[in-house]
PDB file of N, CA and C in Angstrom:
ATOM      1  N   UNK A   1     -55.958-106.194 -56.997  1.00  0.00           N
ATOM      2  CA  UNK A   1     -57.122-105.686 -56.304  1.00  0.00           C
ATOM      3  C   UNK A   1     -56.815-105.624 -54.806  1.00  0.00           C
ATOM      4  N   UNK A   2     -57.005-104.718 -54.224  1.00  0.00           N
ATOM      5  CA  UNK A   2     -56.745-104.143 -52.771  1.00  0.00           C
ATOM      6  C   UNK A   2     -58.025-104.764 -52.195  1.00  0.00           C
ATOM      7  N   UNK A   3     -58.100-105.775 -51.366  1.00  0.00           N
ATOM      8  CA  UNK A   3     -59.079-106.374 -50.689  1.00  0.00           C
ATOM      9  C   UNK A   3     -59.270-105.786 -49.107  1.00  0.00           C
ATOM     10  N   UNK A   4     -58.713-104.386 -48.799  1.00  0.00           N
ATOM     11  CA  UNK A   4     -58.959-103.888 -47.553  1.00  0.00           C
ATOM     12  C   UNK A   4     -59.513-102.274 -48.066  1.00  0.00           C
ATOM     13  N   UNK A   5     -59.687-101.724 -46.771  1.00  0.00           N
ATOM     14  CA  UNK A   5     -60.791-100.442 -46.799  1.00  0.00           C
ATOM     15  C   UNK A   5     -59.990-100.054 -45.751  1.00  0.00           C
ATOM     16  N   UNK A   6     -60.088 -98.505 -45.637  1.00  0.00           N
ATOM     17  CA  UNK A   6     -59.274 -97.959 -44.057  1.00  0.00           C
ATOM     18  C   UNK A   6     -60.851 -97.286 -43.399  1.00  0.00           C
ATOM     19  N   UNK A   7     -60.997 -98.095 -42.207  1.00  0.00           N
ATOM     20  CA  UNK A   7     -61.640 -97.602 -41.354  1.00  0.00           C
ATOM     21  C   UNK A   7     -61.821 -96.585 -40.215  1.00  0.00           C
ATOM     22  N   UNK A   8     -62.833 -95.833 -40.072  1.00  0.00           N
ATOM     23  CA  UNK A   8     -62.099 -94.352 -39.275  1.00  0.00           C
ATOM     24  C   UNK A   8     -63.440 -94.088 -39.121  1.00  0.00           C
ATOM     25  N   UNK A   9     -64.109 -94.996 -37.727  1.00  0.00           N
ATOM     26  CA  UNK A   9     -65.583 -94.635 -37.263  1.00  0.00           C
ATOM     27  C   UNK A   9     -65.261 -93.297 -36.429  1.00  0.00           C
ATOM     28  N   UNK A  10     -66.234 -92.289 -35.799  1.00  0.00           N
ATOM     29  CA  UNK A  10     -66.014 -91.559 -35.092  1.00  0.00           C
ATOM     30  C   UNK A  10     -66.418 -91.682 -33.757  1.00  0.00           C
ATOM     31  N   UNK A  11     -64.933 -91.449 -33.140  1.00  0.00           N
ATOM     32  CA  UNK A  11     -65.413 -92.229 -31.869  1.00  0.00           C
ATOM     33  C   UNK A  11     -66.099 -90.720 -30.426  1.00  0.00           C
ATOM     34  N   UNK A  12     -67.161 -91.690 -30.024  1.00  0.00           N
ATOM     35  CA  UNK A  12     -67.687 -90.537 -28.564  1.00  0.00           C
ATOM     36  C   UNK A  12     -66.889 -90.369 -27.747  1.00  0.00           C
ATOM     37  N   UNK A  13     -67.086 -88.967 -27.304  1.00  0.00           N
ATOM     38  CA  UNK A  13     -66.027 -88.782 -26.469  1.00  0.00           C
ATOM     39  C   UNK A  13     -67.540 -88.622 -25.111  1.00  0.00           C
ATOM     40  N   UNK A  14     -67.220 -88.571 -23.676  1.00  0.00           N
ATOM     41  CA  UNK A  14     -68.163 -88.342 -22.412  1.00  0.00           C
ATOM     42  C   UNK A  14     -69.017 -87.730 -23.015  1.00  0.00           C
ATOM     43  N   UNK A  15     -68.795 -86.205 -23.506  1.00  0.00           N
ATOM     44  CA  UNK A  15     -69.966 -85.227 -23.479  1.00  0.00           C
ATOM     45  C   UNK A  15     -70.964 -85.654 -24.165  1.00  0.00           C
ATOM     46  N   UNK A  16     -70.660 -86.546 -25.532  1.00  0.00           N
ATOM     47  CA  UNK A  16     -71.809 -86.740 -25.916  1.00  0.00           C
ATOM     48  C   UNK A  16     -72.401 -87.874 -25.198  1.00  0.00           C
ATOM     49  N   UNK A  17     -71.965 -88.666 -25.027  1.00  0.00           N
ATOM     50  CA  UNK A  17     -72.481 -89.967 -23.868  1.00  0.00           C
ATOM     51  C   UNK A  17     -73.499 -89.537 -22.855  1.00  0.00           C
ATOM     52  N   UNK A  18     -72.719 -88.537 -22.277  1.00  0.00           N
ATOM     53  CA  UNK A  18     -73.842 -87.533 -20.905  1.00  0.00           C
ATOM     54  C   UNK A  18     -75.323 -87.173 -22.191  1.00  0.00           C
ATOM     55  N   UNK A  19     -74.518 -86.298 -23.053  1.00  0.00           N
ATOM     56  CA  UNK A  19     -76.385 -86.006 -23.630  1.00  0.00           C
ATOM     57  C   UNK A  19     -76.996 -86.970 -24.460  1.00  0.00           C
ATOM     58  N   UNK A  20     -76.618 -88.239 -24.281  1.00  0.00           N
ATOM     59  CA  UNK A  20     -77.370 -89.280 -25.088  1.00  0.00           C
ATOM     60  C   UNK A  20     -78.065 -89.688 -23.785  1.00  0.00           C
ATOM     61  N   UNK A  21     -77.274 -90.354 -22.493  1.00  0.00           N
ATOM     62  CA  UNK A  21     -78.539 -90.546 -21.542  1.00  0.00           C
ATOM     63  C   UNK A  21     -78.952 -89.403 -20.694  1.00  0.00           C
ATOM     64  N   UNK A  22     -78.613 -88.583 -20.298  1.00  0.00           N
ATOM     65  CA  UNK A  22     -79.259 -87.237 -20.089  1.00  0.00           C
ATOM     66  C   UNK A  22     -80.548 -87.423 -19.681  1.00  0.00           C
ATOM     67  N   UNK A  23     -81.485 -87.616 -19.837  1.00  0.00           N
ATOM     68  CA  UNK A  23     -82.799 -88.167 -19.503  1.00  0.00           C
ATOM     69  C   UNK A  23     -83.381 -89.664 -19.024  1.00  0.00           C
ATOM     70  N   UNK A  24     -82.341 -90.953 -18.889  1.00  0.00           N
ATOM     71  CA  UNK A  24     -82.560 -92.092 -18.413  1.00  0.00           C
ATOM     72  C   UNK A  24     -82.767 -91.804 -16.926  1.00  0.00           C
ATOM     73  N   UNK A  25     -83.438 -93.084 -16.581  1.00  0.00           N
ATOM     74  CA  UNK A  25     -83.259 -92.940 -15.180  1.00  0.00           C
ATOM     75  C   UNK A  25     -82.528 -93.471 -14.774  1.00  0.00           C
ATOM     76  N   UNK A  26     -81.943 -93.473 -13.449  1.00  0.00           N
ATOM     77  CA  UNK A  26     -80.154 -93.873 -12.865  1.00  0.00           C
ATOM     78  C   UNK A  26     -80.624 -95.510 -13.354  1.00  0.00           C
ATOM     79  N   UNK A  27     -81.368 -96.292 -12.809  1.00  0.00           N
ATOM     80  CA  UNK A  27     -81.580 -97.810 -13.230  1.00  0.00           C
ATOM     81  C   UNK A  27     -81.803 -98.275 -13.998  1.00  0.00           C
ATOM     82  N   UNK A  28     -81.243 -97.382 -15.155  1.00  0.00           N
ATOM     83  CA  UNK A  28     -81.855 -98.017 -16.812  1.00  0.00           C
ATOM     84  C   UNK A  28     -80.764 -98.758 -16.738  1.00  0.00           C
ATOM     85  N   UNK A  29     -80.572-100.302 -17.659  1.00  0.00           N
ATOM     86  CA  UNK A  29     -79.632-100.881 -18.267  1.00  0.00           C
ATOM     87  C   UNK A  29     -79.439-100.653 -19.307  1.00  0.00           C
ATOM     88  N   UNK A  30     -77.449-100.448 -19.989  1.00  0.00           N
ATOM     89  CA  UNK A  30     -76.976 -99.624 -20.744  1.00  0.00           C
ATOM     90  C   UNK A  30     -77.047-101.045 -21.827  1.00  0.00           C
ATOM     91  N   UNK A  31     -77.132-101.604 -23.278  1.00  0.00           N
ATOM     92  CA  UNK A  31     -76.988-102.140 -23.663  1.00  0.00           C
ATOM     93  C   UNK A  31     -76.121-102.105 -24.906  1.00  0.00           C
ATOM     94  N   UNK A  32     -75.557-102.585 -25.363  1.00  0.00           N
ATOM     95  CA  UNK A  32     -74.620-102.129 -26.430  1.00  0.00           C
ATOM     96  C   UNK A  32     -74.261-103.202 -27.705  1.00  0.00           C
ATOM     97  N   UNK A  33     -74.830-102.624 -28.959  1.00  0.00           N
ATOM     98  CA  UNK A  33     -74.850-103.070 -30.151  1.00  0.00           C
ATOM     99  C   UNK A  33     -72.958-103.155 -31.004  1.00  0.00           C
ATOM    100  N   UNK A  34     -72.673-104.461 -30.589  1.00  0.00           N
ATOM    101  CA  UNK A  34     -71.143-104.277 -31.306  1.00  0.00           C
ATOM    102  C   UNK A  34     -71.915-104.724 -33.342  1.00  0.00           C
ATOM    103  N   UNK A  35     -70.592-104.820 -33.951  1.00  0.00           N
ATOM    104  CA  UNK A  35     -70.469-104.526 -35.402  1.00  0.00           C
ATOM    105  C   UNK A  35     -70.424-105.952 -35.744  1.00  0.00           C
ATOM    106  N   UNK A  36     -71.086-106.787 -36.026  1.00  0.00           N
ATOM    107  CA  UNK A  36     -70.356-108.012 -36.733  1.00  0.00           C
ATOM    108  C   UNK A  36     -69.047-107.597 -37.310  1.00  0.00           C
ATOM    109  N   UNK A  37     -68.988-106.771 -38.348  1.00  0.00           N
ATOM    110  CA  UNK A  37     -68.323-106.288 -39.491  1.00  0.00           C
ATOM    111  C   UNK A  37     -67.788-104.836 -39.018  1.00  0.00           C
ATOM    112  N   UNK A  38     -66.915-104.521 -39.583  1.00  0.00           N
ATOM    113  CA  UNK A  38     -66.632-102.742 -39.341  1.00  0.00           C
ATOM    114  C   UNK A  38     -67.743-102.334 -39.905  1.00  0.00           C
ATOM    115  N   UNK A  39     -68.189-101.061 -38.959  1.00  0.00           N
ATOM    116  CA  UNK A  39     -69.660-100.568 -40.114  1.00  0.00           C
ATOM    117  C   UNK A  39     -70.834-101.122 -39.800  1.00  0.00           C
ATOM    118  N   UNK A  40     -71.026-102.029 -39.704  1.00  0.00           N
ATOM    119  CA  UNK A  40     -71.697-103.432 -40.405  1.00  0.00           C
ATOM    120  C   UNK A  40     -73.189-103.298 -38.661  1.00  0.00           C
ATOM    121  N   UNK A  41     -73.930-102.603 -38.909  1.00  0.00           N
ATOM    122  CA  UNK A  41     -74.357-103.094 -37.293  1.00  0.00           C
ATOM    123  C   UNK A  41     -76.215-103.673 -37.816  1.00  0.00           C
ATOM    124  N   UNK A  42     -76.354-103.813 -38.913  1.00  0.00           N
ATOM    125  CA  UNK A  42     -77.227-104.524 -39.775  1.00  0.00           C
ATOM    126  C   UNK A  42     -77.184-106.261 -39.056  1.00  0.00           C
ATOM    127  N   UNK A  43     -76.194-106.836 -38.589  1.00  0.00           N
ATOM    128  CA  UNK A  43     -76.233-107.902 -37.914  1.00  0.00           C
ATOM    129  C   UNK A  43     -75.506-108.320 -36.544  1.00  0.00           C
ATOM    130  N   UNK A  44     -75.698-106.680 -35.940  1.00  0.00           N
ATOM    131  CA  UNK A  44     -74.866-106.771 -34.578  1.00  0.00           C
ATOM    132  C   UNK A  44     -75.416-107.272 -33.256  1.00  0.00           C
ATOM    133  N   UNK A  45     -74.235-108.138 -32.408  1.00  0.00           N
ATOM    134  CA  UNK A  45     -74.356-108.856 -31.428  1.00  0.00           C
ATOM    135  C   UNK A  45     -74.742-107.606 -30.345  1.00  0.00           C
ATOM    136  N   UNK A  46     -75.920-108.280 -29.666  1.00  0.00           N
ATOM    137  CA  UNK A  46     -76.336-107.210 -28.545  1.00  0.00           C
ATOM    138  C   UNK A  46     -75.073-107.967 -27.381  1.00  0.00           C
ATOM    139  N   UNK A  47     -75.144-106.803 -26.715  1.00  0.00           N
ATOM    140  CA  UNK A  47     -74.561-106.928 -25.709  1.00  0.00           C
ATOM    141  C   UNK A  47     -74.738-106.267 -24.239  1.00  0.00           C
ATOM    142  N   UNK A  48     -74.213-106.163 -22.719  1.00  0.00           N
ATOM    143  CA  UNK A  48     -75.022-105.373 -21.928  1.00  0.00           C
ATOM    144  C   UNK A  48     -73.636-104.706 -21.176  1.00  0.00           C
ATOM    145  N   UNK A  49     -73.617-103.898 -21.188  1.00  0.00           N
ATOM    146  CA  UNK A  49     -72.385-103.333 -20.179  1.00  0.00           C
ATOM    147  C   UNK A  49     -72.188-103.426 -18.523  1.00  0.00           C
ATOM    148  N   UNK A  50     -71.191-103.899 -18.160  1.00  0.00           N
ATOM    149  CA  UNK A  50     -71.108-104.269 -17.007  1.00  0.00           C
ATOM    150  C   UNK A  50     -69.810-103.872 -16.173  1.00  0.00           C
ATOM    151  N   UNK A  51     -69.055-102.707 -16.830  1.00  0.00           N
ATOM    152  CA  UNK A  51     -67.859-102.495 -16.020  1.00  0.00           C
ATOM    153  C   UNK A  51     -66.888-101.023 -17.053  1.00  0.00           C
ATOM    154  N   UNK A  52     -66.365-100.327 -16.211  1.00  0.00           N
ATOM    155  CA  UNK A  52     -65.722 -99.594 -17.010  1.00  0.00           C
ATOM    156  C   UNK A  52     -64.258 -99.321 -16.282  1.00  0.00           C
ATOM    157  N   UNK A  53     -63.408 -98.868 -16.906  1.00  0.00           N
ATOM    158  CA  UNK A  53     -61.845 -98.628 -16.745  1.00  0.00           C
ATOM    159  C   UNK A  53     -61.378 -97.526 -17.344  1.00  0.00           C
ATOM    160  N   UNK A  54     -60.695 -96.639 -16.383  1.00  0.00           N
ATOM    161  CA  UNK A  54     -59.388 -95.760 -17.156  1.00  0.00           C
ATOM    162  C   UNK A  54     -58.708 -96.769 -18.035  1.00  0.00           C
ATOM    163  N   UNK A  55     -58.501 -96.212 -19.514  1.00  0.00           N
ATOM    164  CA  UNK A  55     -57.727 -96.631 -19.604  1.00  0.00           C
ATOM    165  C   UNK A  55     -56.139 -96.968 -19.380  1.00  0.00           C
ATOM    166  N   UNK A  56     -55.259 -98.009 -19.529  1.00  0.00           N
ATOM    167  CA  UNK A  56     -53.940 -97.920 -18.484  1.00  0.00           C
ATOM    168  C   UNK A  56     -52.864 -98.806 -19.671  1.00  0.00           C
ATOM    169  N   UNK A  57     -52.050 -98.107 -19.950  1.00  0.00           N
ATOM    170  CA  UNK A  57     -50.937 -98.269 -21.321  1.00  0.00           C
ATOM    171  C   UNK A  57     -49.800 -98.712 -20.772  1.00  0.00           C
ATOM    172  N   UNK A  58     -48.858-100.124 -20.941  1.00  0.00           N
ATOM    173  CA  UNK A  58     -48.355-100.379 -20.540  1.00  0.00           C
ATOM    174  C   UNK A  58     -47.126-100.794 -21.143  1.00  0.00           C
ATOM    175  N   UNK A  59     -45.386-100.200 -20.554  1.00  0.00           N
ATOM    176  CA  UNK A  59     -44.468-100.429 -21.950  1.00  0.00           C
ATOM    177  C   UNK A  59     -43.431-101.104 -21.443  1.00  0.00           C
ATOM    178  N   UNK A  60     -42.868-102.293 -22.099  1.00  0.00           N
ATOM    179  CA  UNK A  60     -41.662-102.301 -21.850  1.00  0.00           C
ATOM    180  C   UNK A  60     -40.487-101.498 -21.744  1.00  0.00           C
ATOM    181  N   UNK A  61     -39.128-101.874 -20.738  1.00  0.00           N
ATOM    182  CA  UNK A  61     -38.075-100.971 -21.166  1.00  0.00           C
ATOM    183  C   UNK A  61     -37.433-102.064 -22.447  1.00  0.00           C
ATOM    184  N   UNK A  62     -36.696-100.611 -22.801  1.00  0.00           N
ATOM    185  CA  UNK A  62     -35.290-101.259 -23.960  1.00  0.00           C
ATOM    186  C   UNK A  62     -34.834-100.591 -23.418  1.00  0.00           C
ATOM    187  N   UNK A  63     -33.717-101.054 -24.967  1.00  0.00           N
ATOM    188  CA  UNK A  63     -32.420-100.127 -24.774  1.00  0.00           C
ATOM    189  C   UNK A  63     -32.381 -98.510 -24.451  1.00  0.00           C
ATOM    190  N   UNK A  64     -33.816 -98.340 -25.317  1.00  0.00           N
ATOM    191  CA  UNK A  64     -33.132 -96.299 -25.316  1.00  0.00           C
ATOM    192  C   UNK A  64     -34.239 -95.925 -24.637  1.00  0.00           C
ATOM    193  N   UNK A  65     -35.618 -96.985 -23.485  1.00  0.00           N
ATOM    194  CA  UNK A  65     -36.883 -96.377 -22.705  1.00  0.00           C
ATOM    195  C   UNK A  65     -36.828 -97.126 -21.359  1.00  0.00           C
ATOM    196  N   UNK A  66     -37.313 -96.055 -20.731  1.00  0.00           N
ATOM    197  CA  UNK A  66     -37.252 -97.103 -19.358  1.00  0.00           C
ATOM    198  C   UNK A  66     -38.685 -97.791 -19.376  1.00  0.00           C
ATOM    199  N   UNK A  67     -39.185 -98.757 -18.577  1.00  0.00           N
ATOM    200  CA  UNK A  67     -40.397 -98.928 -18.474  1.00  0.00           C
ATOM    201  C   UNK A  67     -41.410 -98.485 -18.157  1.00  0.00           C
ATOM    202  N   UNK A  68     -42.950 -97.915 -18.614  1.00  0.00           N
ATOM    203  CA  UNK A  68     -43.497 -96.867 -18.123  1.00  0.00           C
ATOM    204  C   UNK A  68     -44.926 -97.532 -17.908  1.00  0.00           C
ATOM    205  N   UNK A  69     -45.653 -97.132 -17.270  1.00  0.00           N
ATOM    206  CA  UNK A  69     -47.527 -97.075 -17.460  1.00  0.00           C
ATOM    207  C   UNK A  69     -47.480 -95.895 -17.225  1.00  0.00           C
ATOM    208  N   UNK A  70     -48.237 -95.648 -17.803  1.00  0.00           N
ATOM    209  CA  UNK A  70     -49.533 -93.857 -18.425  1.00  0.00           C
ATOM    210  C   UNK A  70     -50.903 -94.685 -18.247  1.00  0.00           C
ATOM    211  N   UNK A  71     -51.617 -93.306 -17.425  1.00  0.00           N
ATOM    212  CA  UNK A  71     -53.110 -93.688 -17.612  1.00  0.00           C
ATOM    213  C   UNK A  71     -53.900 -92.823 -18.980  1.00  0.00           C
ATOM    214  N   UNK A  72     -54.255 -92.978 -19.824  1.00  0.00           N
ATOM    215  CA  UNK A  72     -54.763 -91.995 -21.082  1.00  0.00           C
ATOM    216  C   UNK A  72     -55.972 -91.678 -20.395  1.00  0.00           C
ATOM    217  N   UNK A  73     -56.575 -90.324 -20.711  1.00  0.00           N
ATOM    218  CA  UNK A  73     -57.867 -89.777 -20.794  1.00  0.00           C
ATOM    219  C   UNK A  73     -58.507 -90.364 -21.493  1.00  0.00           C
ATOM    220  N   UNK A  74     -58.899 -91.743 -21.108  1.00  0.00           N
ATOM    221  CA  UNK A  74     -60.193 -92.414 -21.848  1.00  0.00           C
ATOM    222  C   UNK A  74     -60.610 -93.351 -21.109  1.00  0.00           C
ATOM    223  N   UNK A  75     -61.598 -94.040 -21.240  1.00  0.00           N
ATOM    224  CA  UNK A  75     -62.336 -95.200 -20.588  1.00  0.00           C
ATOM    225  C   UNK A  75     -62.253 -96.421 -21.354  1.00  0.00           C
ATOM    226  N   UNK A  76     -62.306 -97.301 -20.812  1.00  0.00           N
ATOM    227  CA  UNK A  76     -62.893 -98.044 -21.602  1.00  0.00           C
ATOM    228  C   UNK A  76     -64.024 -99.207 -21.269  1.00  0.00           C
ATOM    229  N   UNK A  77     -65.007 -99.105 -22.112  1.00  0.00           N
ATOM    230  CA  UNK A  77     -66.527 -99.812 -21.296  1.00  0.00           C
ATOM    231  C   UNK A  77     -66.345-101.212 -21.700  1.00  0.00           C
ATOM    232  N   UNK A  78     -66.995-101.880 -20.575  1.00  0.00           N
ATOM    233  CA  UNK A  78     -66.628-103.823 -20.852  1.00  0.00           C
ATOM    234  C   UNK A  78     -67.950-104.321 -21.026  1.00  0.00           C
ATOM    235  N   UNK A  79     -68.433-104.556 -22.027  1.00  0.00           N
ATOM    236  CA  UNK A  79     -69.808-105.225 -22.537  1.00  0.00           C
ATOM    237  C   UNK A  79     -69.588-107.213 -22.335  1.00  0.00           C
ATOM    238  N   UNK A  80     -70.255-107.763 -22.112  1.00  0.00           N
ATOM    239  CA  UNK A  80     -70.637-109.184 -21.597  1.00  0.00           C
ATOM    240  C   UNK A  80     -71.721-109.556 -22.615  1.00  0.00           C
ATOM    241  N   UNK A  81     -71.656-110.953 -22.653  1.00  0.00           N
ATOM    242  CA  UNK A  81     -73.317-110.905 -23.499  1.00  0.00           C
ATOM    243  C   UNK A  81     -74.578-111.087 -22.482  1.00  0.00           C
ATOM    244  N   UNK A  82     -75.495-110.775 -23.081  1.00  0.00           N
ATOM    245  CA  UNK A  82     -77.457-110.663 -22.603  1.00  0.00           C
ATOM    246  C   UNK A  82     -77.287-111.905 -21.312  1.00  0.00           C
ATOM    247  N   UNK A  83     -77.672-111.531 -20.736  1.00  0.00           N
ATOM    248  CA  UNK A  83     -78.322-112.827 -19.492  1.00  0.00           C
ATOM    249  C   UNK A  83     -79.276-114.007 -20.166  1.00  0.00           C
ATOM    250  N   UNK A  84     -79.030-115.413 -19.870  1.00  0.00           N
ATOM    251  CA  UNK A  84     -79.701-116.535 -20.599  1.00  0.00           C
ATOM    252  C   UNK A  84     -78.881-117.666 -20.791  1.00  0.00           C
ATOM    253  N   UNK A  85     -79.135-118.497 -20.981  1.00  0.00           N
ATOM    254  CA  UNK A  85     -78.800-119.815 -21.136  1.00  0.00           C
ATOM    255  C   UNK A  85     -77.991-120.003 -22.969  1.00  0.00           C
ATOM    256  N   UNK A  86     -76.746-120.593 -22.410  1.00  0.00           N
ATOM    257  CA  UNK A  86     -75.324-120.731 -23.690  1.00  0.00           C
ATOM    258  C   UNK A  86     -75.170-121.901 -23.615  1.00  0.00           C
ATOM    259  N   UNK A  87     -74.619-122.709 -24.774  1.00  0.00           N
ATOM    260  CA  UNK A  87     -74.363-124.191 -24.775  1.00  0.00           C
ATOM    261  C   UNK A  87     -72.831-123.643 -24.339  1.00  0.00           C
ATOM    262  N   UNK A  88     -72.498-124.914 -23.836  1.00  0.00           N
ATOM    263  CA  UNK A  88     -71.173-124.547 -22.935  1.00  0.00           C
ATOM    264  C   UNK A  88     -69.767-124.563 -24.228  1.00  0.00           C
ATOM    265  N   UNK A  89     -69.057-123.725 -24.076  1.00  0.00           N
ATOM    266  CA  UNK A  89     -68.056-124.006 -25.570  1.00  0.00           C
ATOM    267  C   UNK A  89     -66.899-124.919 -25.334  1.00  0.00           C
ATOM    268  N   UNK A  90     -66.481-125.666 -25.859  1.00  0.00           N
ATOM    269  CA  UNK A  90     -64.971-126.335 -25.355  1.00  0.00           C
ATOM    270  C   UNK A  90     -63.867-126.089 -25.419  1.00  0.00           C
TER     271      UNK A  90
END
């Protein structure tokens, strides 16, 4: 029995991002529902966004590459959790 699944959410690219808030006002806070589970957002951790990045790919050299960074045409958004009081973790 094959106990895995191949996952292949579809991911947003800007344009649709622009026409999802398209109508917010500039001071709305963006909040963002991750997956417990792949799929799975029936018990997902809220979260609030607080930072974004080109993304930036970074390679070792070998033998047959020299060492490179590439910036890719993508972002990537940095979610934090909700503002409030956490028992401290150890």
């Amino acid at each position: 029995m094959d106990d895995t699944f191949d996952h292949a959410p579809h991911v947003w690219n800007a344009a649709q991002l622009r026409e999802a808030i398209k109508d917010l006002p500039d001071d709305t806070p963006i909040h963002i529902g991750v997956a417990e589970d792949p799929g799975d957002f029936d018990g997902y951790r809220e979260s609030v966004l607080v930072d974004a990045h080109h993304v930036e790919n970074w390679w070792q050299a070998t033998s047959t590459s020299p060492e490179r960074t590439e910036t890719e045409k993508a972002m990537t958004l940095f979610a934090d959790w909700t503002a409030g009081e956490y028992s401290v973790l150890d």
